[in-house]
C-alpha atoms as a PDB file:
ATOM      1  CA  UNK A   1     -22.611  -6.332  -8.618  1.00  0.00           C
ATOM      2  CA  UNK A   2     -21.682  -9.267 -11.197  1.00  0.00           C
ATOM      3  CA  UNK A   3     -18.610 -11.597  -9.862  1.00  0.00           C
ATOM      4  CA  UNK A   4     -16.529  -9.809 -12.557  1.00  0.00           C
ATOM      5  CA  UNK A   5     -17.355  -6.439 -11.614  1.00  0.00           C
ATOM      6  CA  UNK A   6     -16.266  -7.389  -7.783  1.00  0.00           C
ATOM      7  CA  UNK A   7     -12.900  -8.814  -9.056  1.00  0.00           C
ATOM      8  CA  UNK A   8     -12.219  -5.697 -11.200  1.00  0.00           C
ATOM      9  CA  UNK A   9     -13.012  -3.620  -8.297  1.00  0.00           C
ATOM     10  CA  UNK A  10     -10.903  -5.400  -5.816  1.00  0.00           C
ATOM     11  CA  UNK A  11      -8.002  -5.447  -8.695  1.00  0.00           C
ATOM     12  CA  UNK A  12      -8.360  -2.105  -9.073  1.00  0.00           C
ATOM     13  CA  UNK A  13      -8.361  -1.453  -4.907  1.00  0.00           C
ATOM     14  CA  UNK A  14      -4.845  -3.431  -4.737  1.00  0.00           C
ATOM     15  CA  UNK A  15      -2.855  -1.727  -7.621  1.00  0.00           C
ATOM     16  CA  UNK A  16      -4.189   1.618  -6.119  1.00  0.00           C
ATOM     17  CA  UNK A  17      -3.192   0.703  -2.431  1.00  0.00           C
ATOM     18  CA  UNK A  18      -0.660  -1.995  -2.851  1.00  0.00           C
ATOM     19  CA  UNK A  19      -2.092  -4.100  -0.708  1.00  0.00           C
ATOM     20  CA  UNK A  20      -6.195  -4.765   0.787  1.00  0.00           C
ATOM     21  CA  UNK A  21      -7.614  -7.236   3.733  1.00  0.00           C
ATOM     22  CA  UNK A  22     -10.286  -9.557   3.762  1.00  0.00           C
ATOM     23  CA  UNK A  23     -12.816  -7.690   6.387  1.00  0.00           C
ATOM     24  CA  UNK A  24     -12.148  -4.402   4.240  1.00  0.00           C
ATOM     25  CA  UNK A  25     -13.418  -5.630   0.768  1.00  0.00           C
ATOM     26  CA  UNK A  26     -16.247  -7.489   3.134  1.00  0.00           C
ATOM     27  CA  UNK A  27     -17.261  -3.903   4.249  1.00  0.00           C
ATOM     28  CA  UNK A  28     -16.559  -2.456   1.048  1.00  0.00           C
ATOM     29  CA  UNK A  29     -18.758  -4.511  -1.611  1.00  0.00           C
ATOM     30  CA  UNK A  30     -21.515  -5.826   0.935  1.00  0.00           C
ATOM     31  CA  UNK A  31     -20.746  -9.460   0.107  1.00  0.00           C
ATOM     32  CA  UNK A  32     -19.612 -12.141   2.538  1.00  0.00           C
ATOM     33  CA  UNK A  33     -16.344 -13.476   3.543  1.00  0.00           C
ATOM     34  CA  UNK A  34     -16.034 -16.134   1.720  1.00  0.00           C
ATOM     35  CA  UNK A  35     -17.048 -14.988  -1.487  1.00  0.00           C
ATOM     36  CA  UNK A  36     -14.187 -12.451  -1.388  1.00  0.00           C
ATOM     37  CA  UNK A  37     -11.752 -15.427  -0.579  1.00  0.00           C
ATOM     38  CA  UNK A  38     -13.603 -17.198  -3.507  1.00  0.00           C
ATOM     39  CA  UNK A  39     -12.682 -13.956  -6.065  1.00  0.00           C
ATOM     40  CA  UNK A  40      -8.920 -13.545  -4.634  1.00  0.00           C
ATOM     41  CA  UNK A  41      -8.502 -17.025  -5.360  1.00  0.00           C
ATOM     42  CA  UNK A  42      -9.389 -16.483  -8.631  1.00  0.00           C
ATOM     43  CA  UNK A  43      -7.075 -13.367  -9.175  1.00  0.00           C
ATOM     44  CA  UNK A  44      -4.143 -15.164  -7.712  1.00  0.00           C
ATOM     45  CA  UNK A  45      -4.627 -17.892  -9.778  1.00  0.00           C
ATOM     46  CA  UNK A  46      -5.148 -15.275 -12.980  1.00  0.00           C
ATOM     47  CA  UNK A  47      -1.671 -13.863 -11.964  1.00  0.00           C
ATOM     48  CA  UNK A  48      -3.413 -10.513 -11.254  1.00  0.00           C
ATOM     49  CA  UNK A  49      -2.801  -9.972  -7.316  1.00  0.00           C
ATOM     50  CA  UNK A  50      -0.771 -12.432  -4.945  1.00  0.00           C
ATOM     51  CA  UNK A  51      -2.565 -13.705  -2.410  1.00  0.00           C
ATOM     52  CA  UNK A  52      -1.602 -13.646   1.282  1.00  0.00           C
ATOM     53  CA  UNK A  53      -2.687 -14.171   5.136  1.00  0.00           C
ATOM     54  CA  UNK A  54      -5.509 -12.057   5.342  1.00  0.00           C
ATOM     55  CA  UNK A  55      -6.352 -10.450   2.185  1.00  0.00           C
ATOM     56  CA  UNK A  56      -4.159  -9.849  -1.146  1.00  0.00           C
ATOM     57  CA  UNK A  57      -1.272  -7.390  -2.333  1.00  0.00           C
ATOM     58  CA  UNK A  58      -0.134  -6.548  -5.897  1.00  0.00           C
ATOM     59  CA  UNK A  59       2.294  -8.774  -7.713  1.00  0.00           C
ATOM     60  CA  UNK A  60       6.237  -8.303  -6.674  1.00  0.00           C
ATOM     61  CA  UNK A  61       7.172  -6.542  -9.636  1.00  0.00           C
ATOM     62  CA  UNK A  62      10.710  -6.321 -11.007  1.00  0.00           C
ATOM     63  CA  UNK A  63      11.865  -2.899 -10.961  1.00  0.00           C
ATOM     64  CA  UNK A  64      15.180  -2.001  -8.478  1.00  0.00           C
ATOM     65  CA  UNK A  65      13.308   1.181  -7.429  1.00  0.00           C
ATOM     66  CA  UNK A  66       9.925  -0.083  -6.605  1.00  0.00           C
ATOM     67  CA  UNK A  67       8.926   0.694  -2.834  1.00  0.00           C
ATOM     68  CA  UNK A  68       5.702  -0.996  -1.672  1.00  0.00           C
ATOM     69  CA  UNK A  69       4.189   0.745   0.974  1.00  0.00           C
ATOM     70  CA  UNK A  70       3.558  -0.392   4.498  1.00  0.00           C
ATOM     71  CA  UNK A  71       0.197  -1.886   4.497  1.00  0.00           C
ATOM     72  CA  UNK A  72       1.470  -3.609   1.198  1.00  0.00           C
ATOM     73  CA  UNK A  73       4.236  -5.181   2.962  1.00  0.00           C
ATOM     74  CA  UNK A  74       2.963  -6.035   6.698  1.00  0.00           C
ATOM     75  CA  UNK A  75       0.718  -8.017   4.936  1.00  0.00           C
ATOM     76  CA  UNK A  76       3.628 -10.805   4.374  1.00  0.00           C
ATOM     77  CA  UNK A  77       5.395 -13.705   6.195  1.00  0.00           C
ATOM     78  CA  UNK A  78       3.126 -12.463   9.518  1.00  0.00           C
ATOM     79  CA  UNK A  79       4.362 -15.389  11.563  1.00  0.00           C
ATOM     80  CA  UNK A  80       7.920 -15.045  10.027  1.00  0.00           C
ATOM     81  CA  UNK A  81       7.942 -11.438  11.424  1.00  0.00           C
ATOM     82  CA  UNK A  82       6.823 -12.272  14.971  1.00  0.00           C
ATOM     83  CA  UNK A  83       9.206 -14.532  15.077  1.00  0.00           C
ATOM     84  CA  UNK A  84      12.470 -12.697  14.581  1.00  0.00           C
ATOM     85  CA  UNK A  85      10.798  -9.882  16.491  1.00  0.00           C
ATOM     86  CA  UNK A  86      10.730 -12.086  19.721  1.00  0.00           C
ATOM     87  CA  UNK A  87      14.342 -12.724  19.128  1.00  0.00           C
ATOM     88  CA  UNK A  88      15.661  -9.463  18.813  1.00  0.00           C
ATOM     89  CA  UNK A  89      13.564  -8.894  22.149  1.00  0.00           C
ATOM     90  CA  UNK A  90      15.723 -10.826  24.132  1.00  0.00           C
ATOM     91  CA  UNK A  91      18.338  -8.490  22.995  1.00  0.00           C
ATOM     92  CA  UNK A  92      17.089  -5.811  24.611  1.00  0.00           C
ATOM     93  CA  UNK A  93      18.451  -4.617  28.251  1.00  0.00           C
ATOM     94  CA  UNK A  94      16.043  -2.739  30.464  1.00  0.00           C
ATOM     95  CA  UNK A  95      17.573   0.781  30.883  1.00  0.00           C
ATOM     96  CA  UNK A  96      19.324   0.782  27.663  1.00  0.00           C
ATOM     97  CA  UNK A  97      19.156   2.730  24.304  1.00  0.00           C
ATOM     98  CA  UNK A  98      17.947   1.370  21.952  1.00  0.00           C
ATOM     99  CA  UNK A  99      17.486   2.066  17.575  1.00  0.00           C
ATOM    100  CA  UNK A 100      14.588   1.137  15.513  1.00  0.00           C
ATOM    101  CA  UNK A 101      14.381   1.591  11.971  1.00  0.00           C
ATOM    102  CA  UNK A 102      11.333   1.653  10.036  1.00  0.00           C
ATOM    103  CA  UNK A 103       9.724  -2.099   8.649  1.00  0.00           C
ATOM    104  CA  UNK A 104       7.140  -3.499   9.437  1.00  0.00           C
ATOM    105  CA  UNK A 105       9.491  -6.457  11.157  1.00  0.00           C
ATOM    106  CA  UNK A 106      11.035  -3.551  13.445  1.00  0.00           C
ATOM    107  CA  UNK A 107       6.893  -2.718  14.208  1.00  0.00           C
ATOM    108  CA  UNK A 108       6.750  -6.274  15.802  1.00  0.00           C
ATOM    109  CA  UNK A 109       9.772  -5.602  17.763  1.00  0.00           C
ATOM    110  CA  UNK A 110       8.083  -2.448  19.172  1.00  0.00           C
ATOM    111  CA  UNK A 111       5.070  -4.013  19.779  1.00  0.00           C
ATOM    112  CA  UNK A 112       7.037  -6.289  22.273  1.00  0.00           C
ATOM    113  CA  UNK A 113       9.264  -3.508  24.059  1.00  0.00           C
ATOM    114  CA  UNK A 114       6.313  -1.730  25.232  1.00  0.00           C
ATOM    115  CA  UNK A 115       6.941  -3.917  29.143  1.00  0.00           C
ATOM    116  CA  UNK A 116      10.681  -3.257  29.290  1.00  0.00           C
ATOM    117  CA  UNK A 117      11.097  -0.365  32.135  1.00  0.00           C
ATOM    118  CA  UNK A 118      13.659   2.934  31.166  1.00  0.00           C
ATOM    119  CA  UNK A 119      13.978   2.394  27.877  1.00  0.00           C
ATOM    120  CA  UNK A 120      15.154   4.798  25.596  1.00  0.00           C
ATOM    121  CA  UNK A 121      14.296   3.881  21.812  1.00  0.00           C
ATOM    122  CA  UNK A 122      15.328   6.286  18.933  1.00  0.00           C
ATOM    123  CA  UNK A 123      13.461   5.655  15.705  1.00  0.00           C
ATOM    124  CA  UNK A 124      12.686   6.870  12.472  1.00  0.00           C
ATOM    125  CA  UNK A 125       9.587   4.963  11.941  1.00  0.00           C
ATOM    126  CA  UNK A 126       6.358   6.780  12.437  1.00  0.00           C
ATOM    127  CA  UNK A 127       4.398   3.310  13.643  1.00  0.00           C
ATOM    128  CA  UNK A 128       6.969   2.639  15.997  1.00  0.00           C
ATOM    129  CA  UNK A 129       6.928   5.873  17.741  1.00  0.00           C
ATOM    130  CA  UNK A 130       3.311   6.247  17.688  1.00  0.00           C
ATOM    131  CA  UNK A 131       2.832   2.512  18.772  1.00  0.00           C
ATOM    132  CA  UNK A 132       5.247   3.398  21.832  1.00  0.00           C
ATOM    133  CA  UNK A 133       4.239   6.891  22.617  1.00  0.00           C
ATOM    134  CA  UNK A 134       0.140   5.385  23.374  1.00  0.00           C
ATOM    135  CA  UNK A 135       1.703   2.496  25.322  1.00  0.00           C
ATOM    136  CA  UNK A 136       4.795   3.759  26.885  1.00  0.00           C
ATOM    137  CA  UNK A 137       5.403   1.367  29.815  1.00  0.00           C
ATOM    138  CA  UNK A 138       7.834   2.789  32.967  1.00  0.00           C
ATOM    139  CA  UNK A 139      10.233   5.604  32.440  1.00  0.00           C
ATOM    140  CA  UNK A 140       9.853   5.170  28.103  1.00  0.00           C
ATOM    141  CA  UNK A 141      11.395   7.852  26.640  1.00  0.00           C
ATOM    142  CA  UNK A 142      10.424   8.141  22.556  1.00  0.00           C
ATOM    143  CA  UNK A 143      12.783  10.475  20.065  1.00  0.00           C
ATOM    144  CA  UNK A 144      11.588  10.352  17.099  1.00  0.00           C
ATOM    145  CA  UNK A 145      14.319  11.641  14.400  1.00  0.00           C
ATOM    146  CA  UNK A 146      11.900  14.103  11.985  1.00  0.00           C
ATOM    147  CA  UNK A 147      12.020  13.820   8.687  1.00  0.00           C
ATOM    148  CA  UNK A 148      10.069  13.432   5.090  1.00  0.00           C
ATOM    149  CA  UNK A 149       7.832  10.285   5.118  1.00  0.00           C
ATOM    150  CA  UNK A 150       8.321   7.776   2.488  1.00  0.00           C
ATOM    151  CA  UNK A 151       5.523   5.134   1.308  1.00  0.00           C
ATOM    152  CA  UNK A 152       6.735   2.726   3.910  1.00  0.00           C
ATOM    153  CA  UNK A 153       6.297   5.425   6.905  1.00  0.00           C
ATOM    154  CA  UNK A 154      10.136   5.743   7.069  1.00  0.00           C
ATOM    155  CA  UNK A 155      11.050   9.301   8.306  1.00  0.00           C
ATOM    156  CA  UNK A 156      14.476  10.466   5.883  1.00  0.00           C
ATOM    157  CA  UNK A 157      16.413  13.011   4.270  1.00  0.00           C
ATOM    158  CA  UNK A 158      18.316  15.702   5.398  1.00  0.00           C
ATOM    159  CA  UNK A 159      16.566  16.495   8.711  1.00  0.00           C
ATOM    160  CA  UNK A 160      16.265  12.788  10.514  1.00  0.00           C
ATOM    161  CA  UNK A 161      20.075  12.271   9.530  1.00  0.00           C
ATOM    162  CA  UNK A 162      21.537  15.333  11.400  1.00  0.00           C
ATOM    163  CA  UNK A 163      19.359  14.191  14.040  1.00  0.00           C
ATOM    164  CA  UNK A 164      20.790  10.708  14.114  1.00  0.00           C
ATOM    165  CA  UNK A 165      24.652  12.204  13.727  1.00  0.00           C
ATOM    166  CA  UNK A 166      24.430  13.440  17.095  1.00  0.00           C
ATOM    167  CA  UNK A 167      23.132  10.420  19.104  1.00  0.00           C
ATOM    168  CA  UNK A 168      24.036   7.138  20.114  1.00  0.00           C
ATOM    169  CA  UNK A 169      22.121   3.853  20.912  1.00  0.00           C
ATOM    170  CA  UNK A 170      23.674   0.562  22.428  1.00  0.00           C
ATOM    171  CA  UNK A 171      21.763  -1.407  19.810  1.00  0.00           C
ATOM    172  CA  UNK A 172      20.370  -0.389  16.399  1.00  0.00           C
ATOM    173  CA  UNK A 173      17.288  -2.916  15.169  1.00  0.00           C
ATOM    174  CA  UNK A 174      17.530  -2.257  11.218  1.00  0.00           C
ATOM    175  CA  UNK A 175      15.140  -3.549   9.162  1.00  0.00           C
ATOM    176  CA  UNK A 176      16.138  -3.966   5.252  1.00  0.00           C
ATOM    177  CA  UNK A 177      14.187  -4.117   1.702  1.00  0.00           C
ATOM    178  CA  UNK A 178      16.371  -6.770   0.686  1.00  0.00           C
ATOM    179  CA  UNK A 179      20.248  -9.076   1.720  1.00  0.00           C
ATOM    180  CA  UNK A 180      22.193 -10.120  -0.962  1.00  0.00           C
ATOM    181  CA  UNK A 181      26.355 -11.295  -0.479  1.00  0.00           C
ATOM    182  CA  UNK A 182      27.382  -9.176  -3.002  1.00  0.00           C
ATOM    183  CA  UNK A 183      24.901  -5.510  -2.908  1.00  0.00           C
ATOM    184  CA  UNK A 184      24.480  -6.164   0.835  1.00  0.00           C
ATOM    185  CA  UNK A 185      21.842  -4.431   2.506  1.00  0.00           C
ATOM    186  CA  UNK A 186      19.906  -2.156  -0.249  1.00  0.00           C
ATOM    187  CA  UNK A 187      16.741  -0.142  -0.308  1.00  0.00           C
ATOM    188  CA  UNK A 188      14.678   0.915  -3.594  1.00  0.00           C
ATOM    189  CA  UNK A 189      14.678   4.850  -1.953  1.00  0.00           C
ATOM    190  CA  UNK A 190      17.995   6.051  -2.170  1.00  0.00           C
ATOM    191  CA  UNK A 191      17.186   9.311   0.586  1.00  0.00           C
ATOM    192  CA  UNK A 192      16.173   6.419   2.991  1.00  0.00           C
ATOM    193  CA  UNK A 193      19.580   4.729   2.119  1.00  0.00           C
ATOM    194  CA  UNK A 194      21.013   7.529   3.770  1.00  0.00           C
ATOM    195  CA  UNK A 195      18.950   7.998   6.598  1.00  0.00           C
ATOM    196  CA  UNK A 196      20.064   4.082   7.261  1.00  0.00           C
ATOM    197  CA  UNK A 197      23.363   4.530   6.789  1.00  0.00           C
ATOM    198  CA  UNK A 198      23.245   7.527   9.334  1.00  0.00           C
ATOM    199  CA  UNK A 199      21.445   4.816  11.985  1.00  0.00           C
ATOM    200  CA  UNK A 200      24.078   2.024  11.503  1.00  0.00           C
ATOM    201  CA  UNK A 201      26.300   5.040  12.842  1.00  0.00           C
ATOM    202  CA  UNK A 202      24.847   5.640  15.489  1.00  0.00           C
ATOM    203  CA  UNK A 203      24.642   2.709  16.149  1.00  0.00           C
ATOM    204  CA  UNK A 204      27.514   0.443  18.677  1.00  0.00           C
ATOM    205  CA  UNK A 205      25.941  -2.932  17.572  1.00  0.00           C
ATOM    206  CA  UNK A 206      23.785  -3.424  14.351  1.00  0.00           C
ATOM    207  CA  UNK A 207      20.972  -6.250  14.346  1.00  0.00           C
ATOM    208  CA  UNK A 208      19.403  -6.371  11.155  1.00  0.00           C
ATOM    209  CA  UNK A 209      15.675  -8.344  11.161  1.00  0.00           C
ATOM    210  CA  UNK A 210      14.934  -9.867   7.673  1.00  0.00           C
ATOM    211  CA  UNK A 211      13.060 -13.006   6.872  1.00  0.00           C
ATOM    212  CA  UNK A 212      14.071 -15.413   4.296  1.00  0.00           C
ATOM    213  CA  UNK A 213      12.243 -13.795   1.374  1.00  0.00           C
ATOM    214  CA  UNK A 214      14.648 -10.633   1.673  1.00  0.00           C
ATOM    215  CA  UNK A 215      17.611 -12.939   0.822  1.00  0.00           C
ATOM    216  CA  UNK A 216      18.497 -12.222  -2.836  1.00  0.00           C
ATOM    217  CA  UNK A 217      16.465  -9.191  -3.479  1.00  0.00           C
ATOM    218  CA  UNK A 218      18.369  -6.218  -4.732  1.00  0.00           C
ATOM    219  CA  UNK A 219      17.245  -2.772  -4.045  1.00  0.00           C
ATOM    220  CA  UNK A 220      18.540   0.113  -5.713  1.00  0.00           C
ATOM    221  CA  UNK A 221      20.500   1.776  -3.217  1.00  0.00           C
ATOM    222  CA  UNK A 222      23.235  -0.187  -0.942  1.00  0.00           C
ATOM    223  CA  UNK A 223      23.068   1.034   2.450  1.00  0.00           C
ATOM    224  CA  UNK A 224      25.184  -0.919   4.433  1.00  0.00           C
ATOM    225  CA  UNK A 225      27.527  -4.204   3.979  1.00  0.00           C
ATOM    226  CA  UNK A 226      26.802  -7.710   5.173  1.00  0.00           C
ATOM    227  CA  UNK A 227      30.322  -7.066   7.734  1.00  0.00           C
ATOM    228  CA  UNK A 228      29.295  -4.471   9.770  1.00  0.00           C
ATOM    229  CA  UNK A 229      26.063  -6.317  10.846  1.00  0.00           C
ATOM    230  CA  UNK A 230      26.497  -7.485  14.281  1.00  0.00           C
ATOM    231  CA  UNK A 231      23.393 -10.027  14.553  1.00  0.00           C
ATOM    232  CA  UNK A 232      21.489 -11.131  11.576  1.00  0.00           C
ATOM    233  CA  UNK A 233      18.429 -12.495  12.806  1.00  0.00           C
ATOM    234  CA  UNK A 234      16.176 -14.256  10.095  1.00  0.00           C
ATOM    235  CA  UNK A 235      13.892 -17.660   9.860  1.00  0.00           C
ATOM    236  CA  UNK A 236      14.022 -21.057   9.336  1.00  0.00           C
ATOM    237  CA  UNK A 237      13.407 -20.387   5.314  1.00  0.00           C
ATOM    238  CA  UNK A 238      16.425 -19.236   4.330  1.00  0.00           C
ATOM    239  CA  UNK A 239      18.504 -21.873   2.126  1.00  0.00           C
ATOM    240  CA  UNK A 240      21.814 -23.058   2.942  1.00  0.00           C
ATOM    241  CA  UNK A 241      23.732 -21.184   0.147  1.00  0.00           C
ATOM    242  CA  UNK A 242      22.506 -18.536   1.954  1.00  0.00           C
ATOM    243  CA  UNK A 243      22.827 -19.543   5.462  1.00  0.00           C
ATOM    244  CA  UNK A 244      26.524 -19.814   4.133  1.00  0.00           C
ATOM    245  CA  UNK A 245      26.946 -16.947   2.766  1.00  0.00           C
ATOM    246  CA  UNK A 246      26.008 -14.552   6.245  1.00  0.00           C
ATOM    247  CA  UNK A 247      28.425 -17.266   8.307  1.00  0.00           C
ATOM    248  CA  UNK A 248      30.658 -15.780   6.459  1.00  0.00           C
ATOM    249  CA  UNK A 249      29.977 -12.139   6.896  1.00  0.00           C
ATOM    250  CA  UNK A 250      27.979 -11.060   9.815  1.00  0.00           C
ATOM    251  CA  UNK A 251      29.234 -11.745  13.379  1.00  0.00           C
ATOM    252  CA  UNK A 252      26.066 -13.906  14.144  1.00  0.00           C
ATOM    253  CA  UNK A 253      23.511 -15.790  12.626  1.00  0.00           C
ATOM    254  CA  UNK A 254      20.315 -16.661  14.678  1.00  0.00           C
ATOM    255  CA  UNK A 255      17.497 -18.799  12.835  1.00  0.00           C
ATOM    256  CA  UNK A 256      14.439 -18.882  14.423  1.00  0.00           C
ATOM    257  CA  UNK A 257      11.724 -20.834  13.176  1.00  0.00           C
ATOM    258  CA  UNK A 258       7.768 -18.866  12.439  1.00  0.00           C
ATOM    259  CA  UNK A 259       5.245 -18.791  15.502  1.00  0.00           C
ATOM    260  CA  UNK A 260       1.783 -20.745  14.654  1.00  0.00           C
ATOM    261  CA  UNK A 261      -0.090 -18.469  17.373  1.00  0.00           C
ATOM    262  CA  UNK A 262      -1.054 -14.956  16.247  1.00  0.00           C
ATOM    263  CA  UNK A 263      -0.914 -13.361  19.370  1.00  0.00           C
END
């Protein structure tokens, strides 16, 4: 395969999946690492895909109602993510109940709640509840709400909020597709918007997990204001107008700065 048949293929693999790693285009074309670092350079630098940790995702496009899928978006601000997931862990009481929304920020949290003994954890996110279910640690209990999945593995509509309406957590871990001062917290899918909205109900204190790139992004639907967020947990990258801004609204603001270490 000519260099410029491998790029169109590889284009072609990340507009049709949103997002593609490294050691799958290695497996893929039969060519070696670093010659598919060498042609995602070159697309990135076309404009054509954006280049991240571990591989390359389509372009952030423009449009309020865009919703990138999961794999598209787990690819970005890894260390960011880790980071405001080991915060939010410290939130959590063994014993307790607990919400997680879908993300793939709320997936790190998960990933680090597998330990803490008798917890109860009510989520919408089909990751999550998998991820727990195969590595439950002592006296885990798992409810996952039911639903229609959307392209980010969110379970919504009608059926996960009339689940929701009827329970209660001590803390709700909320995820959000973008923070702005004005829209607040907003979603491109506006059936998730109200499966959210049904979570921060249930809901008796409301963390929300965003890193900095979520600041100023606008989604279509508003699902919640920056007031009734209890915690705001975000990273190091957010800019002081910003910073500003949630002192202003949420009850607390904790900045945590991205882990170099993977694991």
């Amino acid at each position: 395969m000519l260099a410029s048949q491998r790029r169109s293929a590889i284009a072609d693999l990340v507009e049709r999946e949103g997002a593609v790693r490294i050691s799958e285009l290695v497996e893929r074309l039969g060519v070696s690492d670093m010659t598919i670092r060498r042609d995602i350079d070159r697309l990135s630098s076309d404009g054509v895909v954006e280049r991240v940790h571990g591989g390359a995702v389509a372009r952030e496009g423009t449009r309020r109602s865009e919703e990138p899928g999961f794999a598209a978006k787990s690819l970005l601000q890894q260390a960011q993510k880790r980071a405001i997931a080991r915060a939010a862990a410290d939130l959590v009481e063994p014993g307790s109940a607990i919400g997680i929304s879908a993300g793939t920020t709320t997936i790190e949290l998960a990933r680090r709640l597998v330990t803490v003994p008798g917890l109860t954890v009510v989520t919408n996110s089909l990751p999550a509840a998998q991820l727990l279910h195969e590595a439950a640690g002592p006296g885990q209990t798992v409810i996952l709400t039911g639903g229609v999945p959307t392209p980010s593995d969110a379970l919504v509509g009608p059926i996960a909020v009339a689940a929701l309406e009827s329970l209660h957590v001590d803390v709700l871990f909320l995820g959000s597709h973008g923070v702005d001062a004005k829209a607040g917290l907003t979603t491109p899918n506006l059936v998730e918007a109200d499966t959210n909205r049904a979570l921060i109900r249930a809901g008796l204190r409301v963390c929300v997990l965003a890193d900095a790139t979520k600041w100023g992004v606008v989604g279509l639907g508003t699902f919640g204001r920056l007031d009734d967020v209890d915690v705001f947990i975000t990273d190091s990258g957010l800019t002081p107008g910003a910073r500003r801004a949630l002192h202003e609204h949420v009850g607390e603001l904790v900045v945590v700065e991205p882990e170099d270490d993977p694991a």
